[in-house]
N, C-alpha and C. Protein backbone atom coordinates (compact mmCIF):
# COMPACT_ATOMS: atom_id res chain seq x y z
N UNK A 1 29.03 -38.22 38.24
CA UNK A 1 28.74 -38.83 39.53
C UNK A 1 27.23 -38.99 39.65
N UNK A 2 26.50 -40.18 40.24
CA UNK A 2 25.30 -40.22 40.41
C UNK A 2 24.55 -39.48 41.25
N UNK A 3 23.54 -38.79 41.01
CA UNK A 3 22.95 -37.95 41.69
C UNK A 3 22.73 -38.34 43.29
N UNK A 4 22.84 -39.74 43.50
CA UNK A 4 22.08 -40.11 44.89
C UNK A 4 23.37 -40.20 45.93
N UNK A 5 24.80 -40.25 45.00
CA UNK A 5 26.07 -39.65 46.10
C UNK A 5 26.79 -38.38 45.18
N UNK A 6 26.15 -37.49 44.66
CA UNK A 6 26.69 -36.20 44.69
C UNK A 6 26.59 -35.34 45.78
N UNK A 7 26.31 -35.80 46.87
CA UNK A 7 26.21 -34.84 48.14
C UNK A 7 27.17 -35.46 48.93
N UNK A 8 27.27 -36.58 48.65
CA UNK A 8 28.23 -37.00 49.78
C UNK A 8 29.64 -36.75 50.46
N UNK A 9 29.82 -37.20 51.27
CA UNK A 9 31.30 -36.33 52.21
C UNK A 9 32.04 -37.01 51.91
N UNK A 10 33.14 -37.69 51.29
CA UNK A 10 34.30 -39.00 51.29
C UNK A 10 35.05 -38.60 52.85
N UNK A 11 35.22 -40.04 53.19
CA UNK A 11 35.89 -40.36 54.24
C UNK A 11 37.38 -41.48 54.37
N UNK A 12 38.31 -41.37 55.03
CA UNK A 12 38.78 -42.12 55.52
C UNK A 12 39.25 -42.58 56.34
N UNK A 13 39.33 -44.08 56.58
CA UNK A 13 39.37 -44.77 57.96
C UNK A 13 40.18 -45.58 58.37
N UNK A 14 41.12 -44.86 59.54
CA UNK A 14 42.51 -45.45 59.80
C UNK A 14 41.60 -46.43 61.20
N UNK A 15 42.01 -47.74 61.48
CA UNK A 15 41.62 -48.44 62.37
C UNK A 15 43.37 -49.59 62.64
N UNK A 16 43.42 -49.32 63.89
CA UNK A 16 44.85 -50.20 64.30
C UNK A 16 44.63 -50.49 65.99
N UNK A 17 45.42 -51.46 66.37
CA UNK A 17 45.47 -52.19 66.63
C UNK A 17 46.39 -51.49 68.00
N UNK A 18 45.90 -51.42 69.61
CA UNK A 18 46.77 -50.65 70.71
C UNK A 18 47.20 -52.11 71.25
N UNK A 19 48.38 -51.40 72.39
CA UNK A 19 48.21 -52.39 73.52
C UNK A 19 47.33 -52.56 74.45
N UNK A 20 47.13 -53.23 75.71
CA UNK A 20 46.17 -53.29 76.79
C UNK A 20 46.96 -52.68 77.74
N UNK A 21 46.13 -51.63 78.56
CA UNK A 21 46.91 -50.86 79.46
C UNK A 21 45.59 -50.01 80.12
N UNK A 22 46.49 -48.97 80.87
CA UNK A 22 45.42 -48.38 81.54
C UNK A 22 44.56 -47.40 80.56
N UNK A 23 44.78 -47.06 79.73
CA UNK A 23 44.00 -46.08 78.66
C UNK A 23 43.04 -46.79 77.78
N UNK A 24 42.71 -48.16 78.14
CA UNK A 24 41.63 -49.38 77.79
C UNK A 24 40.81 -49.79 78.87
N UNK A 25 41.13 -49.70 80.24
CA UNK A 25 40.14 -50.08 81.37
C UNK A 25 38.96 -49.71 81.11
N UNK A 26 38.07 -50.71 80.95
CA UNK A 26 36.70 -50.13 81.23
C UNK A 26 35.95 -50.14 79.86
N UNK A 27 36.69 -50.31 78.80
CA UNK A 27 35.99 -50.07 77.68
C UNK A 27 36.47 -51.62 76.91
N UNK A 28 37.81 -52.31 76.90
CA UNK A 28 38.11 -52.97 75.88
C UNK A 28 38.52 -54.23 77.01
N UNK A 29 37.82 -55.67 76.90
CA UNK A 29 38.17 -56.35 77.07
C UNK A 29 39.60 -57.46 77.42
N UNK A 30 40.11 -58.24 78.13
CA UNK A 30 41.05 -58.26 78.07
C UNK A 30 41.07 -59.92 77.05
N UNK A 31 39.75 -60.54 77.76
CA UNK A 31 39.95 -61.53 76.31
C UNK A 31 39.83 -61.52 75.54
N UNK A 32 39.59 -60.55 74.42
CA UNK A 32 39.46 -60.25 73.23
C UNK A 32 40.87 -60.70 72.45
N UNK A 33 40.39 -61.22 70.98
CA UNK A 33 41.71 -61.37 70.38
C UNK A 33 43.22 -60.58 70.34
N UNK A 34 42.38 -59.47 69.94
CA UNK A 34 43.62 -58.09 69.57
C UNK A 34 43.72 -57.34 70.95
N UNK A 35 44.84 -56.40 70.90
CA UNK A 35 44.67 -55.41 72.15
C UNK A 35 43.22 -54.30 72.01
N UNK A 36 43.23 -53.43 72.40
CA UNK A 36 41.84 -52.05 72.01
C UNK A 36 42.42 -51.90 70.12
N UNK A 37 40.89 -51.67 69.86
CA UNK A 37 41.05 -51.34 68.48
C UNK A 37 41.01 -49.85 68.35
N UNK A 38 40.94 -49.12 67.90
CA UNK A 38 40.93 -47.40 67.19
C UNK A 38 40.55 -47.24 66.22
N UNK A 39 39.28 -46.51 65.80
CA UNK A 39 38.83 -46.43 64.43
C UNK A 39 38.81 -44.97 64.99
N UNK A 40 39.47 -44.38 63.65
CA UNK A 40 38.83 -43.12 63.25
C UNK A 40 39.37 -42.50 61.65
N UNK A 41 37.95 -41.40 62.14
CA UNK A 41 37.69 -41.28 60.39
C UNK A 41 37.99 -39.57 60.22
N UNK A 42 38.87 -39.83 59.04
CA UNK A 42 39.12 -38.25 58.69
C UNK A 42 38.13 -37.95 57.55
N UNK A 43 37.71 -36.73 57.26
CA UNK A 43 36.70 -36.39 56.20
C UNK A 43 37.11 -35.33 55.46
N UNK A 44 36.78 -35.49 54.36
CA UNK A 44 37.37 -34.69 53.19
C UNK A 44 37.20 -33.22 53.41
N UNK A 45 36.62 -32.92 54.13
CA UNK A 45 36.83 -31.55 54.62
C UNK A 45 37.15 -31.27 55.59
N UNK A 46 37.75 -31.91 56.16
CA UNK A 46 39.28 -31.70 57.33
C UNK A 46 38.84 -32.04 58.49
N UNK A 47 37.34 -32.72 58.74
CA UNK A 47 37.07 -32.72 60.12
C UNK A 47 37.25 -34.35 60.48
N UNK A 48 37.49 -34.41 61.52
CA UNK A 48 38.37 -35.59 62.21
C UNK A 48 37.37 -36.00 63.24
N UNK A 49 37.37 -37.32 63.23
CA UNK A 49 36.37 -37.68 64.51
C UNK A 49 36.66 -39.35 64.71
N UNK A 50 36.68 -39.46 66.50
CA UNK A 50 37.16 -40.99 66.47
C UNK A 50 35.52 -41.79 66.90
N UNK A 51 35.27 -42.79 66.35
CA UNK A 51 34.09 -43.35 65.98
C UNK A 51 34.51 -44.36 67.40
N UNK A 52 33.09 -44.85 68.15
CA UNK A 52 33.30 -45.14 69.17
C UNK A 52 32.44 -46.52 69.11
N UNK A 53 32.40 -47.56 68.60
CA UNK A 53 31.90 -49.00 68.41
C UNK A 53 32.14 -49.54 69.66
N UNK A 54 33.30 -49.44 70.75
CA UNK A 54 33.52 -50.81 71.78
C UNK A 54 33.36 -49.89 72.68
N UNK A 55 32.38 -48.14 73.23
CA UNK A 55 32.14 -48.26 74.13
C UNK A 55 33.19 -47.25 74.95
N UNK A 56 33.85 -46.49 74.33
CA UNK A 56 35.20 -45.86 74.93
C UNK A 56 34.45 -44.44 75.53
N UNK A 57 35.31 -44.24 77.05
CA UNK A 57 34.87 -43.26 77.58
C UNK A 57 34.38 -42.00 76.97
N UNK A 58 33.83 -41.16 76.90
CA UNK A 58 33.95 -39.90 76.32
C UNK A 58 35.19 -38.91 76.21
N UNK A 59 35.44 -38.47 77.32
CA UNK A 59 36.67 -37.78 77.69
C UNK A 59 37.65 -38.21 77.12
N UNK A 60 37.97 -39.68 76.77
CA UNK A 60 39.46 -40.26 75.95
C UNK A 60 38.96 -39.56 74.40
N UNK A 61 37.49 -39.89 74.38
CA UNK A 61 37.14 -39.90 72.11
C UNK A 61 37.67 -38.71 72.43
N UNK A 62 37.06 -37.41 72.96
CA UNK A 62 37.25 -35.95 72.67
C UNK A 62 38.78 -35.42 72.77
N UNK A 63 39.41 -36.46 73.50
CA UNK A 63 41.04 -36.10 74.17
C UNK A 63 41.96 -36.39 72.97
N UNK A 64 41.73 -37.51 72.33
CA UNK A 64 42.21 -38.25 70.73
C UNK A 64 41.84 -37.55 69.98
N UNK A 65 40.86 -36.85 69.72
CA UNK A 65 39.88 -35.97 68.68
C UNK A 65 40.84 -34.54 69.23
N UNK A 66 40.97 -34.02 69.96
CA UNK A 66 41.85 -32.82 70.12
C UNK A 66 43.49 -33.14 70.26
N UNK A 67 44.17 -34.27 70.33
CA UNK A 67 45.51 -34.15 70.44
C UNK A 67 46.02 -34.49 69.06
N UNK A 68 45.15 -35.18 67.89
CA UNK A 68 45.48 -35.52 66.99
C UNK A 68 45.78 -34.13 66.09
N UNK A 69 46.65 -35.06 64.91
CA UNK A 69 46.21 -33.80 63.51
C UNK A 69 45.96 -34.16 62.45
N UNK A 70 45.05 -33.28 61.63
CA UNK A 70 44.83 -34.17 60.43
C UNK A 70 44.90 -33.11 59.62
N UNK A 71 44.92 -33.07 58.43
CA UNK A 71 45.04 -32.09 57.30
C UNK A 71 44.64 -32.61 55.88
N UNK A 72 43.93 -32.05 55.48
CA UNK A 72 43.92 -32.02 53.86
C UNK A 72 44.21 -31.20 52.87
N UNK A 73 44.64 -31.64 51.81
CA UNK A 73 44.34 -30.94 50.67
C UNK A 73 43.56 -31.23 49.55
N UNK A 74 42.50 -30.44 48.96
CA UNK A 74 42.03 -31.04 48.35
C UNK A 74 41.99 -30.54 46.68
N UNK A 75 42.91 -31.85 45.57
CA UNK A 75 42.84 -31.32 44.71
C UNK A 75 42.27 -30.91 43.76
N UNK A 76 41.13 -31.81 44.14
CA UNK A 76 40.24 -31.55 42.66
C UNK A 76 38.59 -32.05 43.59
N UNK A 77 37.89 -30.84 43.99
CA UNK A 77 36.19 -30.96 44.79
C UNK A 77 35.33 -31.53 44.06
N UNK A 78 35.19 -31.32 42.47
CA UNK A 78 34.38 -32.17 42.00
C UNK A 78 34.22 -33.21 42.07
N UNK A 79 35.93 -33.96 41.64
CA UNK A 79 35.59 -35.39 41.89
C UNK A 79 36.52 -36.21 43.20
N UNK A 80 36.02 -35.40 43.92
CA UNK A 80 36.97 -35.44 45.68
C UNK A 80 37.92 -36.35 45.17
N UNK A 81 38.74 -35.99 45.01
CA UNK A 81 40.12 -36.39 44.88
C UNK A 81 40.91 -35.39 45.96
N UNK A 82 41.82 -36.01 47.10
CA UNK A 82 42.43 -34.88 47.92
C UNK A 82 43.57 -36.01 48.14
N UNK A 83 43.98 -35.53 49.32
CA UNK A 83 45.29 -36.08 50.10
C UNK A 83 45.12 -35.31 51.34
N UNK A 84 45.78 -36.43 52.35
CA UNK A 84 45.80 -36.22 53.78
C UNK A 84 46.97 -36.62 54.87
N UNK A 85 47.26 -36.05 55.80
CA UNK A 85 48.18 -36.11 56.19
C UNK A 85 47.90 -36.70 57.74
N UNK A 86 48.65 -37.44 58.54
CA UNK A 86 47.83 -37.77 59.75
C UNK A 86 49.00 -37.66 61.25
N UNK A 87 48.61 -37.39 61.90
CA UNK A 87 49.00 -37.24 63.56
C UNK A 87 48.92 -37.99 64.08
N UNK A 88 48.64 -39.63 64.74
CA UNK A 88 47.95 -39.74 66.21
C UNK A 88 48.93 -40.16 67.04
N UNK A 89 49.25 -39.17 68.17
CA UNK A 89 49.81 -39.62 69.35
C UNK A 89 49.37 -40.99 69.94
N UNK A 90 50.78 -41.28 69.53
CA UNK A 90 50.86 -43.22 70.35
C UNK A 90 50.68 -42.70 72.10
N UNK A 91 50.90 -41.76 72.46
CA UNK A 91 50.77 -41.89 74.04
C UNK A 91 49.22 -41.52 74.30
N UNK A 92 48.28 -40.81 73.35
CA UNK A 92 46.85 -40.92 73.39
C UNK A 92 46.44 -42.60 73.37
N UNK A 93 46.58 -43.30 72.73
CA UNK A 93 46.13 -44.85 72.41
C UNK A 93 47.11 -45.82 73.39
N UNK A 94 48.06 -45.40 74.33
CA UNK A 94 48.49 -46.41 74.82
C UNK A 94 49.32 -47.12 74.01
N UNK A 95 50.15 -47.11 73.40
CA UNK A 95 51.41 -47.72 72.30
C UNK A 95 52.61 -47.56 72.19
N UNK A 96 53.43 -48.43 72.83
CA UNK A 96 55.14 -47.82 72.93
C UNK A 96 55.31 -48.65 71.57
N UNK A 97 55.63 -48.19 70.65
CA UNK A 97 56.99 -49.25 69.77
C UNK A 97 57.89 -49.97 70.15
N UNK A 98 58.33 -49.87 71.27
CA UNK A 98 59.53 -50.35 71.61
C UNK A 98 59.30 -51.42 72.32
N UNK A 99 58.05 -51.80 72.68
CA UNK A 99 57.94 -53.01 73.79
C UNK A 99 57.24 -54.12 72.19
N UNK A 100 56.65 -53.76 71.15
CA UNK A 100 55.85 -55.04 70.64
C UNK A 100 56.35 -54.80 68.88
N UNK A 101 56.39 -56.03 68.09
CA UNK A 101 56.72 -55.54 67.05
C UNK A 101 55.96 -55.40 65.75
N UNK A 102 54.93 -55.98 65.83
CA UNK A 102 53.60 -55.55 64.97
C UNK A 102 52.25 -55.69 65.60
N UNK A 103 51.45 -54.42 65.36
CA UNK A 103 49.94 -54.89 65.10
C UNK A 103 49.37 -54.26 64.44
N UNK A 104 47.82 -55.50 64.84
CA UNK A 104 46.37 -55.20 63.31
C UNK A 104 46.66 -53.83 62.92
N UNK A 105 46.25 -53.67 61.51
CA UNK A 105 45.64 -52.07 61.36
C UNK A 105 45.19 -52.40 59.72
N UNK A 106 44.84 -51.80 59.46
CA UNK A 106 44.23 -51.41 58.30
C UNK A 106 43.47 -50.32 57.89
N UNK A 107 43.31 -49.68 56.75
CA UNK A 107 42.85 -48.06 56.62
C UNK A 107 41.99 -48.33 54.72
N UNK A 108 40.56 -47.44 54.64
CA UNK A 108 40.18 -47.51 53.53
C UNK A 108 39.36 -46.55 53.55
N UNK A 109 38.74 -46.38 52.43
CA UNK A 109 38.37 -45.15 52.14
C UNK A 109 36.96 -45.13 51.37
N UNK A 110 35.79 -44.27 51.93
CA UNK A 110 34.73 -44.49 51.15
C UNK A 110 34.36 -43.47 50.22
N UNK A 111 34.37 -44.14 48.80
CA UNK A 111 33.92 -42.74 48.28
C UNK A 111 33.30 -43.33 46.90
N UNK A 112 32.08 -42.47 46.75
CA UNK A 112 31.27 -42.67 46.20
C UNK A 112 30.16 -43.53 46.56
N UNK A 113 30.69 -44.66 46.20
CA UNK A 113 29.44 -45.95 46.62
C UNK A 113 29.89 -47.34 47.43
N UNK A 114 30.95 -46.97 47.98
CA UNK A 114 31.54 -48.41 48.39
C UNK A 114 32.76 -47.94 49.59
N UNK A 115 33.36 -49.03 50.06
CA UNK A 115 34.60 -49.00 50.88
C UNK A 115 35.42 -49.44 49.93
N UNK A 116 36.45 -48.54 49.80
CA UNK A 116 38.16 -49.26 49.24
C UNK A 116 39.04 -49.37 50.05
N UNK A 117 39.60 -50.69 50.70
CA UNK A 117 40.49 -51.07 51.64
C UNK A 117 41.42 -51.47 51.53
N UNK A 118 42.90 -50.96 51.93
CA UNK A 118 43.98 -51.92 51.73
C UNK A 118 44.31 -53.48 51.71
N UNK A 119 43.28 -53.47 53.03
CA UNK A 119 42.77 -55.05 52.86
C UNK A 119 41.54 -54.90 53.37
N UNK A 120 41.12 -55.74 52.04
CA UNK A 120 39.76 -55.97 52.02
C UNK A 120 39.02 -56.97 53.42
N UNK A 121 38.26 -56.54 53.81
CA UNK A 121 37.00 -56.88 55.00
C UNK A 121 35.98 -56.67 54.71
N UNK A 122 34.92 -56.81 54.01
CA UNK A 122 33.96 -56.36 53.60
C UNK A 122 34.08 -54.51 54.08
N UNK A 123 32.85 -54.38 54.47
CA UNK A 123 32.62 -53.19 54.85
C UNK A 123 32.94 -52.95 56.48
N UNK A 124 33.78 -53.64 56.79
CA UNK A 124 34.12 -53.36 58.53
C UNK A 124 35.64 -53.44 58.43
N UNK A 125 35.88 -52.15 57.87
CA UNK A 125 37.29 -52.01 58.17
C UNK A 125 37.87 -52.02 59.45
N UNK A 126 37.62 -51.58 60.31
CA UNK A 126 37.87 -51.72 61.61
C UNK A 126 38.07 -53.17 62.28
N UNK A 127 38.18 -54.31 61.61
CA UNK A 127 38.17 -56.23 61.77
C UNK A 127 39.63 -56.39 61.87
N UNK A 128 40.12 -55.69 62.16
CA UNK A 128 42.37 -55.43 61.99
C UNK A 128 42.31 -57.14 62.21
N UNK A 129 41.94 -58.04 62.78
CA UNK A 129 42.58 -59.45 62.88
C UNK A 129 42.19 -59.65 61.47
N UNK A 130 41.14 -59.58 60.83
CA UNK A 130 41.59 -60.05 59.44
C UNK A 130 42.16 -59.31 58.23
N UNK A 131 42.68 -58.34 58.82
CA UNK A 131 43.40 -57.00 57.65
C UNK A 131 45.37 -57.44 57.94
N UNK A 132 45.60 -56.22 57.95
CA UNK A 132 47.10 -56.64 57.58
C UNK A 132 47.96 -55.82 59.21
N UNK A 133 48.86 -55.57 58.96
CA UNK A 133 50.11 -55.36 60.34
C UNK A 133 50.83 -54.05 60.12
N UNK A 134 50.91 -53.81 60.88
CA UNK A 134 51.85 -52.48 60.66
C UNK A 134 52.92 -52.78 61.77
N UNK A 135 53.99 -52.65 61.45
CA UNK A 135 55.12 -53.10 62.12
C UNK A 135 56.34 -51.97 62.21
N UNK A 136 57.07 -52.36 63.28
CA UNK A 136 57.87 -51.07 63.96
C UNK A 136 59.08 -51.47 63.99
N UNK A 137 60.50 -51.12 63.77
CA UNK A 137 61.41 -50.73 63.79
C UNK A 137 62.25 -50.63 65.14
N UNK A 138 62.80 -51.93 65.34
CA UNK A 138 63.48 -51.54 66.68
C UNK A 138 65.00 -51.29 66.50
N UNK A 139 65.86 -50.60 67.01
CA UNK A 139 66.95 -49.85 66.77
C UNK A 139 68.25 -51.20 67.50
């Protein structure tokens, strides 16, 4: 590994796509393309934090940041190689499944020297209108 990211933390970054509702007032537009976006980033050493770009109250980041779960394992520290497991309460973000049947999301991962994305966006994973869908299951 190159000396100038052998210190570094690997991260990854789930970003998707809510509805508009009351848990968006005040922070997320209503003409905006997508509903509120959600970026947050888990880190290879288990700490979890939701990254706040459009402006979101405090009290919601810290409320998402404590209702979530995240977990790692990590198999191999030298060359951060791990696995992770993820939580986020749809009633933290405002999201029934049952009322809509896909949206934006996309998730990638930085490590070493670059972003690796399921779908590629340059380096703004968090762009869900030009990434891919995650779609729900109605019964």
């Amino acid at each position: 590994m190159p000396v100038s990211v052998k210190g570094h933390m690997p991260v990854v970054e789930v970003s998707f796509e809510s509805q508009q509702g009351p848990h968006s007032q005040g922070w997320w537009m209503v003409d905006m393309t997508t509903g509120p976006i959600y970026t947050i980033w888990g880190h290879f050493d288990g700490k979890v934090e939701v990254m706040n770009p459009f402006g979101m109250p405090y009290n919601k980041v810290k409320s998402l940041e404590q209702k979530q779960e995240y977990k790692v394992f990590v198999q191999d520290k030298e060359n951060q190689s791990w696995t992770a497991e993820w939580k986020i309460p749809f009633s933290e973000v405002g999201l029934n499944p049952s009322e809509v049947d896909k949206l934006c999301f996309n998730i990638g991962v930085w490590k070493r020297e670059g972003w690796f994305a399921w779908v590629a966006t340059g380096s703004s994973i968090w762009r869900v209108e030009n990434a891919g869908f995650i779609s729900f299951a109605h019964k």
